[in-house]
PDB file of N, CA and C in Angstrom:
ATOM      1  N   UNK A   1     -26.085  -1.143  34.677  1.00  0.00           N
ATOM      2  CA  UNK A   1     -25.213  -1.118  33.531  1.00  0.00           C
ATOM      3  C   UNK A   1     -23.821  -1.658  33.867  1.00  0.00           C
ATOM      4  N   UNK A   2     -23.573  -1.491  35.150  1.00  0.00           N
ATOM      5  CA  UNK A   2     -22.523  -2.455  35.243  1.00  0.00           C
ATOM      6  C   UNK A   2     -22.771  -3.801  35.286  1.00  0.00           C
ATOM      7  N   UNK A   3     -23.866  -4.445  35.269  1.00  0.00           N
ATOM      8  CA  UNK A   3     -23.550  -6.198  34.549  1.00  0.00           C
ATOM      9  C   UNK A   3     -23.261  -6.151  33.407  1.00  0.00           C
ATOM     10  N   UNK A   4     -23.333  -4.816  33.040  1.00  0.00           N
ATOM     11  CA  UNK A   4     -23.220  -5.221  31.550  1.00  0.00           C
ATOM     12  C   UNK A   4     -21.469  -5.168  30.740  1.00  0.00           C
ATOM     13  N   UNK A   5     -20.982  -4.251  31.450  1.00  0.00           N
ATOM     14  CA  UNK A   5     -19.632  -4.445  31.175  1.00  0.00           C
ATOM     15  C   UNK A   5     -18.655  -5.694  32.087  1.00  0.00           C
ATOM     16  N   UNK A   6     -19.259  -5.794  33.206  1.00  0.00           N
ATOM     17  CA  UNK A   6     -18.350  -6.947  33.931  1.00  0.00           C
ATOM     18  C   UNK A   6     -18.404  -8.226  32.605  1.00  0.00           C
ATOM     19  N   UNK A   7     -20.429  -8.490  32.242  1.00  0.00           N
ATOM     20  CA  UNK A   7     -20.173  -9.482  30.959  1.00  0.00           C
ATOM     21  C   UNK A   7     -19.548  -9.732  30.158  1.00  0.00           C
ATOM     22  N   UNK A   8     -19.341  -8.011  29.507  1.00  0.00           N
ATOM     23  CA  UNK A   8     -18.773  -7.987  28.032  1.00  0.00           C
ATOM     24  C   UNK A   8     -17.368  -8.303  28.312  1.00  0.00           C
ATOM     25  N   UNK A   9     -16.817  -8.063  29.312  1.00  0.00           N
ATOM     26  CA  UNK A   9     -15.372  -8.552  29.704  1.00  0.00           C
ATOM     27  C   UNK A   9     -15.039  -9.763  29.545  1.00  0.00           C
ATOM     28  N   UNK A  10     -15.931 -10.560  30.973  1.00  0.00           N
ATOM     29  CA  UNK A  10     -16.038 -11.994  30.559  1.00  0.00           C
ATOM     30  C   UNK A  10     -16.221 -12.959  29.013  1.00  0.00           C
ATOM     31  N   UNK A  11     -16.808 -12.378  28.237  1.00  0.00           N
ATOM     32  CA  UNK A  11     -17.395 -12.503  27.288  1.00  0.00           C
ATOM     33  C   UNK A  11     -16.076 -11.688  26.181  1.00  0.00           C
ATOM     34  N   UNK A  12     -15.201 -10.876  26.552  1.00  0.00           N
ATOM     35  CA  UNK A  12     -14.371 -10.979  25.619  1.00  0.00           C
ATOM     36  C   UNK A  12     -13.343 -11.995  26.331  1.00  0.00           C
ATOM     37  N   UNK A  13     -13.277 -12.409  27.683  1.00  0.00           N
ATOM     38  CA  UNK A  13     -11.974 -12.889  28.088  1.00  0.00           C
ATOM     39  C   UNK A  13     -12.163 -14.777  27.537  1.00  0.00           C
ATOM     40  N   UNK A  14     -13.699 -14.757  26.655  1.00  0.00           N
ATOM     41  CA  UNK A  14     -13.627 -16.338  25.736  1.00  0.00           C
ATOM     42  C   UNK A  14     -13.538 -16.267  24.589  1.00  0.00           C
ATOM     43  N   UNK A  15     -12.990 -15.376  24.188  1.00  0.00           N
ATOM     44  CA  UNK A  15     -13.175 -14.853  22.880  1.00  0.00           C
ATOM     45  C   UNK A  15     -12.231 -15.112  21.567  1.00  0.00           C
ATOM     46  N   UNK A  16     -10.869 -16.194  22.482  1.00  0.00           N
ATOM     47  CA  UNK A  16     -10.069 -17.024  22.354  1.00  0.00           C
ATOM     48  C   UNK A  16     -10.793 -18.600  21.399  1.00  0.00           C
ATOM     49  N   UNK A  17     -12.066 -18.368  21.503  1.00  0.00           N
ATOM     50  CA  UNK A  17     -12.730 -19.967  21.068  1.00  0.00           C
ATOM     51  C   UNK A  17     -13.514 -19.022  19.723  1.00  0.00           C
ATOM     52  N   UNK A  18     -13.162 -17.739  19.005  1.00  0.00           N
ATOM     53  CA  UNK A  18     -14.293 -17.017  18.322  1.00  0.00           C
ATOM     54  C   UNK A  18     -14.131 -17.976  16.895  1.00  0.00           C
ATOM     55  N   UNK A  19     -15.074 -17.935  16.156  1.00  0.00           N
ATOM     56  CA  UNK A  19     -14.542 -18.058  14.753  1.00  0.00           C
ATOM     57  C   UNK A  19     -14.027 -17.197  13.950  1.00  0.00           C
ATOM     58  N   UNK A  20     -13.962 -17.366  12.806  1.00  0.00           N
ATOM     59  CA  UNK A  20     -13.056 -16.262  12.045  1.00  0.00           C
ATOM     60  C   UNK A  20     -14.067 -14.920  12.042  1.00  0.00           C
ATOM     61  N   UNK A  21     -15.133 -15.187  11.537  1.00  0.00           N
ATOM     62  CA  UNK A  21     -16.361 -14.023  11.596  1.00  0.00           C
ATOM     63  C   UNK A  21     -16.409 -13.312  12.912  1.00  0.00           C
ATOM     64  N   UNK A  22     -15.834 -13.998  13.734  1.00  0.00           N
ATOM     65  CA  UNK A  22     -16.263 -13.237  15.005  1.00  0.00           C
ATOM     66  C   UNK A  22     -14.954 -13.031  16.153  1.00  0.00           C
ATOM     67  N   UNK A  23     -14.131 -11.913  15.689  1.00  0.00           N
ATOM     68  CA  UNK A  23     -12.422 -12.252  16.127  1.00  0.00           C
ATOM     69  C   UNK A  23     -12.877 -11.132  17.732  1.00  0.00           C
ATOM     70  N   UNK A  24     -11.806 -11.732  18.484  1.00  0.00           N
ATOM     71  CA  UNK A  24     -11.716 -11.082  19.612  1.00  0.00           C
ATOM     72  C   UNK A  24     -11.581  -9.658  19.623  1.00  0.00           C
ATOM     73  N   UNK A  25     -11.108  -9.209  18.172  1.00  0.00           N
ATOM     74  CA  UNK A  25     -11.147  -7.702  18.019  1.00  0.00           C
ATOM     75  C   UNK A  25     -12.751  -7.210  17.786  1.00  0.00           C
ATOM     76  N   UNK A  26     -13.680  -8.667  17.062  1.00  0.00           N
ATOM     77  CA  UNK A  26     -14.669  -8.018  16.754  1.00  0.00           C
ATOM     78  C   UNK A  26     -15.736  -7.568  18.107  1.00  0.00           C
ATOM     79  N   UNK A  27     -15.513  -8.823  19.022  1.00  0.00           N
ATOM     80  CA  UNK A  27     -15.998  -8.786  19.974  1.00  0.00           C
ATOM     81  C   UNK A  27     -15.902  -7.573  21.521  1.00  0.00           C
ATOM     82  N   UNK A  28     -14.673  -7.116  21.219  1.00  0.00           N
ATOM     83  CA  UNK A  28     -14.518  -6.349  22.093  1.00  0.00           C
ATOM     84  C   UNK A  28     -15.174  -4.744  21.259  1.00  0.00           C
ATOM     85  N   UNK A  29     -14.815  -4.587  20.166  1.00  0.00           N
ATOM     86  CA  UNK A  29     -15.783  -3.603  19.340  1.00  0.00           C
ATOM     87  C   UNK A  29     -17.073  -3.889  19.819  1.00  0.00           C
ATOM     88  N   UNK A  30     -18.061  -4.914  19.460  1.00  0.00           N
ATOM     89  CA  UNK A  30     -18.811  -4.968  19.434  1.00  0.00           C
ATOM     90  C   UNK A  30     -19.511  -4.554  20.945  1.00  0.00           C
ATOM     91  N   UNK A  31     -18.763  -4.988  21.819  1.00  0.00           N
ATOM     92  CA  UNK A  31     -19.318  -5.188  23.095  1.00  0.00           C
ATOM     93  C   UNK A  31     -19.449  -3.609  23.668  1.00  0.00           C
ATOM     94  N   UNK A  32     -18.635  -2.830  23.203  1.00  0.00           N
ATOM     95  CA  UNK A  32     -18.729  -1.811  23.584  1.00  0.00           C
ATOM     96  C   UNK A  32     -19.875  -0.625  22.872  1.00  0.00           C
ATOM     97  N   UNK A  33     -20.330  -0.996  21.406  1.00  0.00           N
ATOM     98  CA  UNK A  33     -21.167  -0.606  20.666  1.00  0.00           C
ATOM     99  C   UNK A  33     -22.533  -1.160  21.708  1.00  0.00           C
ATOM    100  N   UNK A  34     -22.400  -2.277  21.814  1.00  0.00           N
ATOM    101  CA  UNK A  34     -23.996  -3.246  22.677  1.00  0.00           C
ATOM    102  C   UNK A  34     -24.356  -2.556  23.579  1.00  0.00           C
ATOM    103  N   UNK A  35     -23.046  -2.154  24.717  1.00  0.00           N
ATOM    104  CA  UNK A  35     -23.662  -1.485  25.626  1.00  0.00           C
ATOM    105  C   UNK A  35     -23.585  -0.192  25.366  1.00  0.00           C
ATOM    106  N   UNK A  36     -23.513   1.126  24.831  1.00  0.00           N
ATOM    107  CA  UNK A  36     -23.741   2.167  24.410  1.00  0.00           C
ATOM    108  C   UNK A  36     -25.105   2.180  23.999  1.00  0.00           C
ATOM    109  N   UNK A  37     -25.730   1.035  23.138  1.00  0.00           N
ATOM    110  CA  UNK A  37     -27.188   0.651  22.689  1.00  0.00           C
ATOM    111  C   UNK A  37     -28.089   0.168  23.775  1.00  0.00           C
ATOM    112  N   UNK A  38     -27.671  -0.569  24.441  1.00  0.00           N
ATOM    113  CA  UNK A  38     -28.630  -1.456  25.716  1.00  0.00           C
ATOM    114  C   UNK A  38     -28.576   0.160  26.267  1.00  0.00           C
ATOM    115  N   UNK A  39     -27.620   1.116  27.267  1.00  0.00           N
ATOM    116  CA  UNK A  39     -28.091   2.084  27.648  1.00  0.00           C
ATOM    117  C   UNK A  39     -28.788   3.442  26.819  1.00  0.00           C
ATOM    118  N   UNK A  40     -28.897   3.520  25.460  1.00  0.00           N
ATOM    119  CA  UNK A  40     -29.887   3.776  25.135  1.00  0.00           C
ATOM    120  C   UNK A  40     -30.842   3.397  25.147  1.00  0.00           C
ATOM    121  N   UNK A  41     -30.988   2.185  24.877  1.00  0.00           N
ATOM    122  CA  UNK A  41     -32.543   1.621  24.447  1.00  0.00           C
ATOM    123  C   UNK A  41     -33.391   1.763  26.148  1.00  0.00           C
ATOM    124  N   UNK A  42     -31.912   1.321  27.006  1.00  0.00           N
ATOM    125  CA  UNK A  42     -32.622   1.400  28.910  1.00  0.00           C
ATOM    126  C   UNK A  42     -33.410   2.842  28.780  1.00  0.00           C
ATOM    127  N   UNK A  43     -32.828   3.907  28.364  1.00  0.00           N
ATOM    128  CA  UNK A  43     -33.320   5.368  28.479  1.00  0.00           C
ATOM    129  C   UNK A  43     -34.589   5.499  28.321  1.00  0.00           C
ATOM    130  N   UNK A  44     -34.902   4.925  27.013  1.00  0.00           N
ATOM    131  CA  UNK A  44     -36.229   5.031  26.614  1.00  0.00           C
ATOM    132  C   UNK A  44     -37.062   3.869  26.507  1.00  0.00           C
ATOM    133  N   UNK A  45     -36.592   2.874  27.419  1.00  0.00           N
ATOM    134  CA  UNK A  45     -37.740   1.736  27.472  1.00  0.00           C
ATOM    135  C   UNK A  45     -36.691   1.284  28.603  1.00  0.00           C
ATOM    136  N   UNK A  46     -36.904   1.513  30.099  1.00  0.00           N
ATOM    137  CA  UNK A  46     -36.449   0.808  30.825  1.00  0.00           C
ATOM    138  C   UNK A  46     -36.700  -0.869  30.902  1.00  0.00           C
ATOM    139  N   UNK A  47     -37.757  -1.462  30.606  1.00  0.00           N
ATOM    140  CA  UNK A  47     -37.830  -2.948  30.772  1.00  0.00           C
ATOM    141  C   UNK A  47     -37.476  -3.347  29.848  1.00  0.00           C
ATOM    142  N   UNK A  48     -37.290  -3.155  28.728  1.00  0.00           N
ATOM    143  CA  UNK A  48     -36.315  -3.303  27.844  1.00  0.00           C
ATOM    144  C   UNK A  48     -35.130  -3.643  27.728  1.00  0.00           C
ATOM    145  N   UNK A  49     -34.058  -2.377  28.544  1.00  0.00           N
ATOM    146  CA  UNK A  49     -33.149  -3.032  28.895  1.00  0.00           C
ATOM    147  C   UNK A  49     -33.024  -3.732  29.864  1.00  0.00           C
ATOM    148  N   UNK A  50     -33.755  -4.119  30.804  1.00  0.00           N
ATOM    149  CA  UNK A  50     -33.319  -4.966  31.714  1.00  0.00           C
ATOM    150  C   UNK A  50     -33.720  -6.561  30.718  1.00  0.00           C
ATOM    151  N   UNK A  51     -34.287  -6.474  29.747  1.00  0.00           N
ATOM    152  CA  UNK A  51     -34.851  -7.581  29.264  1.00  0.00           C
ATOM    153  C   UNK A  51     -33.618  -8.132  28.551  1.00  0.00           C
ATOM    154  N   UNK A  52     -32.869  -7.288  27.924  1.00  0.00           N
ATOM    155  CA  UNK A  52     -31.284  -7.169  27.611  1.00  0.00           C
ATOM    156  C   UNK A  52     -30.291  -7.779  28.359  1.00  0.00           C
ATOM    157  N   UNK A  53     -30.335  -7.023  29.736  1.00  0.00           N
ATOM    158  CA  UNK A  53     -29.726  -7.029  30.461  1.00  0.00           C
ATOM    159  C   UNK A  53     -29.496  -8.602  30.934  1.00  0.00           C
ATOM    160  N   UNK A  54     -30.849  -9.598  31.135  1.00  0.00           N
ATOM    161  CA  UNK A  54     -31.041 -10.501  31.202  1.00  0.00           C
ATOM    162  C   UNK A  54     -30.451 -11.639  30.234  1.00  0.00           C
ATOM    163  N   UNK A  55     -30.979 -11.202  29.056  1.00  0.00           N
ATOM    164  CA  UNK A  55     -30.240 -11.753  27.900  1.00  0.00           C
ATOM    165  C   UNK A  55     -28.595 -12.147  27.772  1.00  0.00           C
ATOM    166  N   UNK A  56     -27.966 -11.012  27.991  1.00  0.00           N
ATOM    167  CA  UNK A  56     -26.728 -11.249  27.859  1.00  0.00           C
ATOM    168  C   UNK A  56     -26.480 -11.962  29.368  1.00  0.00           C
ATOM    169  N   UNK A  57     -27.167 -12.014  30.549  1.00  0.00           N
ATOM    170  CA  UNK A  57     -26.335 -12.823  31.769  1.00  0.00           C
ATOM    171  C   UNK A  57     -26.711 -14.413  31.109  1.00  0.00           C
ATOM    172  N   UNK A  58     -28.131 -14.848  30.528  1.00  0.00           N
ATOM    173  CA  UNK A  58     -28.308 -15.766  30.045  1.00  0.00           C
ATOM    174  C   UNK A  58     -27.183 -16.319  28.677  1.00  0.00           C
ATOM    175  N   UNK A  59     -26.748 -15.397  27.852  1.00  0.00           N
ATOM    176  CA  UNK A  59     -25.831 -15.900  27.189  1.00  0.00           C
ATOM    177  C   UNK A  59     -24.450 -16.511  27.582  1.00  0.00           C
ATOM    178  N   UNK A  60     -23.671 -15.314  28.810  1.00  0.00           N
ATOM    179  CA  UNK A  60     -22.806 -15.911  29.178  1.00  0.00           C
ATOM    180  C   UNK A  60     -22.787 -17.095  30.136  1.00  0.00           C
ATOM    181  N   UNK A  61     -23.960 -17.528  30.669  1.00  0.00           N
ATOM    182  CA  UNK A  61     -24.301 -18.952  31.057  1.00  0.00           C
ATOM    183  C   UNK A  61     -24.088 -20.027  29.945  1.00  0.00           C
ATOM    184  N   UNK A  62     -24.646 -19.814  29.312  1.00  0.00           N
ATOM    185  CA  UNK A  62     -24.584 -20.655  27.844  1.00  0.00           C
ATOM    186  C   UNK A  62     -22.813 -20.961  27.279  1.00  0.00           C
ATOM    187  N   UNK A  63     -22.434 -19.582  26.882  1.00  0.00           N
ATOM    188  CA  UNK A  63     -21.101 -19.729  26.641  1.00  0.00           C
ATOM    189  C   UNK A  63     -19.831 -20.500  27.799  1.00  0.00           C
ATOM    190  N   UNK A  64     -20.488 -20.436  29.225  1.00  0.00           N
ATOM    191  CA  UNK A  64     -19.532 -20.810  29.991  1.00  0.00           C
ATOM    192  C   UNK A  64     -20.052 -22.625  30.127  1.00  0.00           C
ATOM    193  N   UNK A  65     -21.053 -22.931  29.693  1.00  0.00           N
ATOM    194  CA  UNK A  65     -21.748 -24.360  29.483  1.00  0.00           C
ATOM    195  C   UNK A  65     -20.987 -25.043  27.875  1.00  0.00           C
ATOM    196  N   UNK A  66     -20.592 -23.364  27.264  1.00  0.00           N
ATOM    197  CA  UNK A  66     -19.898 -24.264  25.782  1.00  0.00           C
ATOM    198  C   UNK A  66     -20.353 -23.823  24.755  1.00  0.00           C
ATOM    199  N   UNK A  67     -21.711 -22.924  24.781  1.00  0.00           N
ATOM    200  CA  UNK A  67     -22.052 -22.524  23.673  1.00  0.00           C
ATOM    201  C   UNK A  67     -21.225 -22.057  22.793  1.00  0.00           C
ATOM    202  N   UNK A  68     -21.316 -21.821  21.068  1.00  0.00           N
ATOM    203  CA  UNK A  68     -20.504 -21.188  20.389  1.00  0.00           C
ATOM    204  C   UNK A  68     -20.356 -19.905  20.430  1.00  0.00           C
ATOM    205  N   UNK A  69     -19.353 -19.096  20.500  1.00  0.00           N
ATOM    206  CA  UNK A  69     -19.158 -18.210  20.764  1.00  0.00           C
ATOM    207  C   UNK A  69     -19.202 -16.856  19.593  1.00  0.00           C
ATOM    208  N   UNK A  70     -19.648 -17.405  18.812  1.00  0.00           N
ATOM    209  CA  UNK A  70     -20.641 -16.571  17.814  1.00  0.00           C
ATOM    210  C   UNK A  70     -21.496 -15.743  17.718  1.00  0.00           C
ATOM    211  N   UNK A  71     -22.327 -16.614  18.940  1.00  0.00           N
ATOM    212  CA  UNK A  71     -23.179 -16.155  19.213  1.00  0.00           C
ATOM    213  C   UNK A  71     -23.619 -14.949  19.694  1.00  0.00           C
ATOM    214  N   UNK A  72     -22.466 -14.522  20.910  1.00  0.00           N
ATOM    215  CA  UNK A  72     -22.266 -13.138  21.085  1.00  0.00           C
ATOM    216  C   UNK A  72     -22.018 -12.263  19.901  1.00  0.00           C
ATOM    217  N   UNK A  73     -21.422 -12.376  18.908  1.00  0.00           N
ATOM    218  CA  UNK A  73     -21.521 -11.063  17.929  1.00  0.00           C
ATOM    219  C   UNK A  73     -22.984 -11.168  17.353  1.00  0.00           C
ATOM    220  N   UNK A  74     -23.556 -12.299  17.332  1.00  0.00           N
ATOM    221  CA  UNK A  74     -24.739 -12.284  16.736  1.00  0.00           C
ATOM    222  C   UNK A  74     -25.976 -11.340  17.574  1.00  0.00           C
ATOM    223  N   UNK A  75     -25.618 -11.554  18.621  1.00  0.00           N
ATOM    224  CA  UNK A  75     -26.487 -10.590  19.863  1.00  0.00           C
ATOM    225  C   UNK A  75     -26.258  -9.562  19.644  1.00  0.00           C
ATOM    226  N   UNK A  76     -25.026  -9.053  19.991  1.00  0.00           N
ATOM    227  CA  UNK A  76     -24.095  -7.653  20.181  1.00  0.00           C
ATOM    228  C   UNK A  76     -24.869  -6.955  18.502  1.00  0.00           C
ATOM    229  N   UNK A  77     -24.607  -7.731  17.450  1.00  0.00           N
ATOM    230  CA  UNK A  77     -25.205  -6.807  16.092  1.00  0.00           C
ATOM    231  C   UNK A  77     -26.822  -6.405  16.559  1.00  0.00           C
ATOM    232  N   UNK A  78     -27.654  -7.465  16.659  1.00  0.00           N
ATOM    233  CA  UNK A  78     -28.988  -7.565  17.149  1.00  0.00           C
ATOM    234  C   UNK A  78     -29.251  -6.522  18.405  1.00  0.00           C
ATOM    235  N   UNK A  79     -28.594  -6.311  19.396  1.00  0.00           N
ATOM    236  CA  UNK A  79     -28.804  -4.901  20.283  1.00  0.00           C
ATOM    237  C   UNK A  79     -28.142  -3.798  19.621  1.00  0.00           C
ATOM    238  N   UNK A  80     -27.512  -3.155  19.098  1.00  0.00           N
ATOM    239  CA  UNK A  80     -27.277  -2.339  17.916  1.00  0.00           C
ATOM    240  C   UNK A  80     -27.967  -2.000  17.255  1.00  0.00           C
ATOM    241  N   UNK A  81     -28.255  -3.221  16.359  1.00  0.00           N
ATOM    242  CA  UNK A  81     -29.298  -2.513  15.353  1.00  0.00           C
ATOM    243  C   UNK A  81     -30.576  -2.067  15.647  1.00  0.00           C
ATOM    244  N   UNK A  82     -31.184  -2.471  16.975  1.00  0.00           N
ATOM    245  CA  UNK A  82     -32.239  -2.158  17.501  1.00  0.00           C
ATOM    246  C   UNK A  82     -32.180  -0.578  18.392  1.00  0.00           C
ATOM    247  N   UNK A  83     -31.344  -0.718  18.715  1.00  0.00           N
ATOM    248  CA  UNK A  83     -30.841   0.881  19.141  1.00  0.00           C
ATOM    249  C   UNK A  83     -31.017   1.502  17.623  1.00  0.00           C
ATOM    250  N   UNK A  84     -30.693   1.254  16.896  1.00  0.00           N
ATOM    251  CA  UNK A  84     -30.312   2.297  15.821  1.00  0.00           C
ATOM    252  C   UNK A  84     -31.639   2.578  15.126  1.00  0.00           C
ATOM    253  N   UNK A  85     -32.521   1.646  15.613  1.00  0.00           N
ATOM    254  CA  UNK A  85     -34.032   2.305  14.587  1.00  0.00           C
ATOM    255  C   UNK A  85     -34.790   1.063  14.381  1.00  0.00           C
TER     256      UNK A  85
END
């Protein structure tokens, strides 16, 4: 669970390139909701979260290649809502 916050760090420290939908305030919210969810969801489906876990090191590859940075809130909602039911 700590890749997972070193990410969300990284991942807010680009958060400077967000669009309007997706403001550095949303992202640092969000990131902290994601991982509260990824370590639930780890609880009760360990490969799961590591499947997560994976996910987000693969995103911030992407984002540091240029991807849009959208994309992370689009994840961050998507591990959330899957925590939630």
């Amino acid at each position: 669970m700590k890749r997972i916050a070193i990410v969300a760090t990284i991942l807010m420290g680009t958060a400077a390139q967000a669009q309007d939908a997706c403001t550095p305030d949303a992202i640092q919210s969000k990131s902290g909701q994601a991982t509260a969810a990824i370590q639930t969801i780890a609880s009760a489906n360990p490969s799961r979260g590591q499947e997560l876990t994976a996910e987000i090191e693969a995103m911030m590859t992407a984002i540091q290649e240029g991807a849009d940075i959208a994309t992370v809130c689009v994840f961050f909602d998507k591990v959330i809502a899957e925590a939630q039911g």
